[in-house]
Each structure stands twice: as structure tokens, then as C-alpha cells.
C-alpha atoms as a PDB file:
ATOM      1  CA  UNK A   1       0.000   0.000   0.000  1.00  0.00           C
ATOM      2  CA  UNK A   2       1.165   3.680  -0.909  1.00  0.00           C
ATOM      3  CA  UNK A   3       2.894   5.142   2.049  1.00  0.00           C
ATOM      4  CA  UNK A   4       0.709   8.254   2.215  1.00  0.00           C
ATOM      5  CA  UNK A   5      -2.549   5.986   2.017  1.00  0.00           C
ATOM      6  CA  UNK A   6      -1.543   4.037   4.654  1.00  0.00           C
ATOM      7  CA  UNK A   7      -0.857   6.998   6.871  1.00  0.00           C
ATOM      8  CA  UNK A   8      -4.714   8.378   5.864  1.00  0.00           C
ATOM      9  CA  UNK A   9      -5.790   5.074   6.717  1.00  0.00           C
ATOM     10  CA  UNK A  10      -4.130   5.016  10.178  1.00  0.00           C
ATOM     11  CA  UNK A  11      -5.202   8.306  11.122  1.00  0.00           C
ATOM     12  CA  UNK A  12      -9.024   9.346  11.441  1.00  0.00           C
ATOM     13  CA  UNK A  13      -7.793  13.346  11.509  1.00  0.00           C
ATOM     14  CA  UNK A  14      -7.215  12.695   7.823  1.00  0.00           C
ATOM     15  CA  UNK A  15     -10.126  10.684   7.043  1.00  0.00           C
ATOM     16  CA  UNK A  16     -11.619  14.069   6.915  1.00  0.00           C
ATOM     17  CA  UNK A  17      -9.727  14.488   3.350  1.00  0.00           C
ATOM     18  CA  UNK A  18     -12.912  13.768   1.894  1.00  0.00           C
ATOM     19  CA  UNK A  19     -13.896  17.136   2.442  1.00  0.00           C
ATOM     20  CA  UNK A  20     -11.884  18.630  -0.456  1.00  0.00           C
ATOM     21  CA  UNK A  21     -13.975  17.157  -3.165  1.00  0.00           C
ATOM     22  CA  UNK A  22     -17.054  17.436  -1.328  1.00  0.00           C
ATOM     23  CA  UNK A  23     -16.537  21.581  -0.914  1.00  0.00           C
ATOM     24  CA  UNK A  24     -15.520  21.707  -4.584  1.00  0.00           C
ATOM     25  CA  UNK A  25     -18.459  19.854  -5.529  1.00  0.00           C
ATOM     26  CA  UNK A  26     -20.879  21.680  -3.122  1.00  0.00           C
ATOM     27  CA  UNK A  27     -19.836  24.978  -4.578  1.00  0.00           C
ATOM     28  CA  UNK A  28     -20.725  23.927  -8.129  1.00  0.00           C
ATOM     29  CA  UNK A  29     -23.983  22.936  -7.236  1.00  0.00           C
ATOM     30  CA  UNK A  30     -25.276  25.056  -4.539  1.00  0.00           C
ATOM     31  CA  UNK A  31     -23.017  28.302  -4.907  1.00  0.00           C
ATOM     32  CA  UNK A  32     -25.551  30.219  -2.466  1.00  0.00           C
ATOM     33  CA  UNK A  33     -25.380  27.871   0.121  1.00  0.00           C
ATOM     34  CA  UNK A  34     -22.958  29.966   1.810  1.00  0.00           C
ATOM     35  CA  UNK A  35     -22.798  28.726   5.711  1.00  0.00           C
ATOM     36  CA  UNK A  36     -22.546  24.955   4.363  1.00  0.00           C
ATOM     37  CA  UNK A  37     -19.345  25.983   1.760  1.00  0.00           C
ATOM     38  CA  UNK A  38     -18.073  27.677   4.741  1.00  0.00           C
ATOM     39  CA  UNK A  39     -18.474  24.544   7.364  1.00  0.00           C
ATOM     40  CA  UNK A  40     -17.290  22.225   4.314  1.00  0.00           C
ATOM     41  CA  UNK A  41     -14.543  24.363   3.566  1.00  0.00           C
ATOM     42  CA  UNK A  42     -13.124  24.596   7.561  1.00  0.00           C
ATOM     43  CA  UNK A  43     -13.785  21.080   7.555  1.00  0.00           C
ATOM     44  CA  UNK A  44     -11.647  20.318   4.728  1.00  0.00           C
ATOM     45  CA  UNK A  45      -8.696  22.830   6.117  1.00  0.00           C
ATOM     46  CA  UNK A  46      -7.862  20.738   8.894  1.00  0.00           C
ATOM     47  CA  UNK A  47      -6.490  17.846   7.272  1.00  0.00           C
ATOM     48  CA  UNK A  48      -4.859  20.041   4.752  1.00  0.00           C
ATOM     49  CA  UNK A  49      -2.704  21.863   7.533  1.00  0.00           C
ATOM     50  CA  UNK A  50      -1.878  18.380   8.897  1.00  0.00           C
ATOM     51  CA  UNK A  51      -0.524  17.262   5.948  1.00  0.00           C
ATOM     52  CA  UNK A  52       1.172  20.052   5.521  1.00  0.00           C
ATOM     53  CA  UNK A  53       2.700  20.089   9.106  1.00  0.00           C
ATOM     54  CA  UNK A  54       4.006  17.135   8.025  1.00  0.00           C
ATOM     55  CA  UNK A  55       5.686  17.623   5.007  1.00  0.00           C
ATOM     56  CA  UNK A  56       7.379  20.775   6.587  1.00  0.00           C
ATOM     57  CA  UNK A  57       8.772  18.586   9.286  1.00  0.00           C
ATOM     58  CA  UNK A  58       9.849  15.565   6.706  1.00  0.00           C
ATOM     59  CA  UNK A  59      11.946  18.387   4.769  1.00  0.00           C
ATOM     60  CA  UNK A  60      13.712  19.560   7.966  1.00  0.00           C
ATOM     61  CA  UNK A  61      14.461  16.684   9.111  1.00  0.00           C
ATOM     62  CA  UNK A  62      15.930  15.334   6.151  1.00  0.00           C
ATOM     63  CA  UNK A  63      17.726  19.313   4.888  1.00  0.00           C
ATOM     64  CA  UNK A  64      19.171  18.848   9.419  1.00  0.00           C
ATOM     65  CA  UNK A  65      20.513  15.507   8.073  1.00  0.00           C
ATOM     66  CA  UNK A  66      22.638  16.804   4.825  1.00  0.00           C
ATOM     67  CA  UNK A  67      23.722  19.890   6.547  1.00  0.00           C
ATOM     68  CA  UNK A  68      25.396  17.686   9.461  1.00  0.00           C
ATOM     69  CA  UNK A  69      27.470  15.629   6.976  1.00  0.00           C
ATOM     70  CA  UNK A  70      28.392  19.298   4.966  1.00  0.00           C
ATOM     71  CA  UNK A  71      29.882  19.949   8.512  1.00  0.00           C
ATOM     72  CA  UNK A  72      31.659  17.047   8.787  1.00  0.00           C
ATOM     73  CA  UNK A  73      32.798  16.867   5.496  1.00  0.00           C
ATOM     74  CA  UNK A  74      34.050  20.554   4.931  1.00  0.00           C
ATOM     75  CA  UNK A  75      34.838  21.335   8.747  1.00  0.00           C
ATOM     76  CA  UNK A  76      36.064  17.732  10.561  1.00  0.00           C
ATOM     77  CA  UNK A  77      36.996  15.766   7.775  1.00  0.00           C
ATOM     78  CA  UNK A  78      40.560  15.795   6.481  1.00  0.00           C
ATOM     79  CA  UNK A  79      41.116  15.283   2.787  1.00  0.00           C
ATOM     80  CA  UNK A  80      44.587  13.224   1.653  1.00  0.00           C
ATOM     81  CA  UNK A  81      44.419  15.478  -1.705  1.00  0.00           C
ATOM     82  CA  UNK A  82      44.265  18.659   0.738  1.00  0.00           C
ATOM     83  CA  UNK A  83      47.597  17.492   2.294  1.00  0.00           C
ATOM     84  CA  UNK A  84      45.391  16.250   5.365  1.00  0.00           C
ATOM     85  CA  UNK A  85      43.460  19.500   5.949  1.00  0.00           C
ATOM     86  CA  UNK A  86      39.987  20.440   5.738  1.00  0.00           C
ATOM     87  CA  UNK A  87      38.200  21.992   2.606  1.00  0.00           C
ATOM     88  CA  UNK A  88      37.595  24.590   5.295  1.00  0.00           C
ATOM     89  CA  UNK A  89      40.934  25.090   6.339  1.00  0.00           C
ATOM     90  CA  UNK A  90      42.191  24.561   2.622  1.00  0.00           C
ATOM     91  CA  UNK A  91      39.945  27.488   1.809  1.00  0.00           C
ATOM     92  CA  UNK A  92      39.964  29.932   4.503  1.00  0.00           C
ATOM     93  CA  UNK A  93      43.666  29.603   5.607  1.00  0.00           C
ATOM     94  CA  UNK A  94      45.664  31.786   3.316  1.00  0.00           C
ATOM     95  CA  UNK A  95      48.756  29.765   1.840  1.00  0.00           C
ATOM     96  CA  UNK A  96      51.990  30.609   3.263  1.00  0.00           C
ATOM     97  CA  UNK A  97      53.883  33.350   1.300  1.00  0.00           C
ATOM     98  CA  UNK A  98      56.921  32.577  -0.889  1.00  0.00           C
ATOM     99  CA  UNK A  99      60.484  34.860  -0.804  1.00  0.00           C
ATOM    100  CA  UNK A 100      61.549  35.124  -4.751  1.00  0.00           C
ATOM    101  CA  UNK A 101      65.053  34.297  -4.716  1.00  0.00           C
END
């Protein structure tokens, strides 16, 4: 089963998707019917902001994992074709200055 249909499944606060077709439909049928579009419509909100809750917390958790390892890589890690140093260090460190015979 589809990741995202099992969650719905699992969890009645999203059962209330339904609600998004139903408002759309509602308001092509009965486009007066103002207090029902507006019950349909908070209705069909709530799951929306759960879902997008969600999907905000999926993308920092996975943008916190891949800027850890940029640390480590640029800031901990030495390189062997950086002489043993650090991108960082390799950058940021100026190189030591040369007399001209």
C-alpha cells in the first residue's frame, strides 16, 4: 500500500480528506449555500494543515541531516588530496607566502 494511504488510513484526523472534493463539488452545485461551503470548507482545512505540518517537518528533518554531513565533510573531515586539511581550512587559511630568490 502507498505510504501516504496508509498513513490516511491510520489516522481518522485525515479521514476528513474527503472534504476537499465534497466543498468543490458543493460549490458547483449550490453556490448560495454559503454557511454549508463555509463549514465544508473549515472542515476540509484541517487535514490540509496536517498534511502540511508534516511535510514541513519531513523536509527539515531530512535538509538537518545533509547539513550535518556538509559539517563534517568541509569542517572535521581531512582530505589526503588537501595534504590532510579540511576543505575549510584549505579554503579559509591563506597559503603561506613565498620569498623570490
Amino acid at each position: 500500500m502507498n505510504p501516504l494511504l496508509k498513513e490516511i488510513w491510520h489516522s481518522p484526523l485525515l479521514w476528513m480528506l474527503i472534504f476537499v472534493p465534497l466543498v468543490l463539488a458543493t460549490e458547483r452545485i449550490a453556490p448560495s449555500a454559503h454557511t454549508v461551503l463555509f463549514v465544508l470548507a473549515v472542515l476540509a482545512i484541517v487535514p490540509l494543515a496536517a498534511l502540511l505540518s508534516h511535510a514541513t517537518e519531513s523536509v527539515a528533518e531530512k535538509t538537518g541531516d545533509a547539513s550535518r554531513y556538509l559539517d563534517f565533510y568541509n569542517r572535521r573531515r581531512p582530505h589526503s588530496s588537501l595534504d590532510g586539511s579540511t576543505p575549510d581550512q584549505a579554503y579559509f587559511n591563506p597559503l603561506p607566502l613565498r620569498l623570490a630568490a
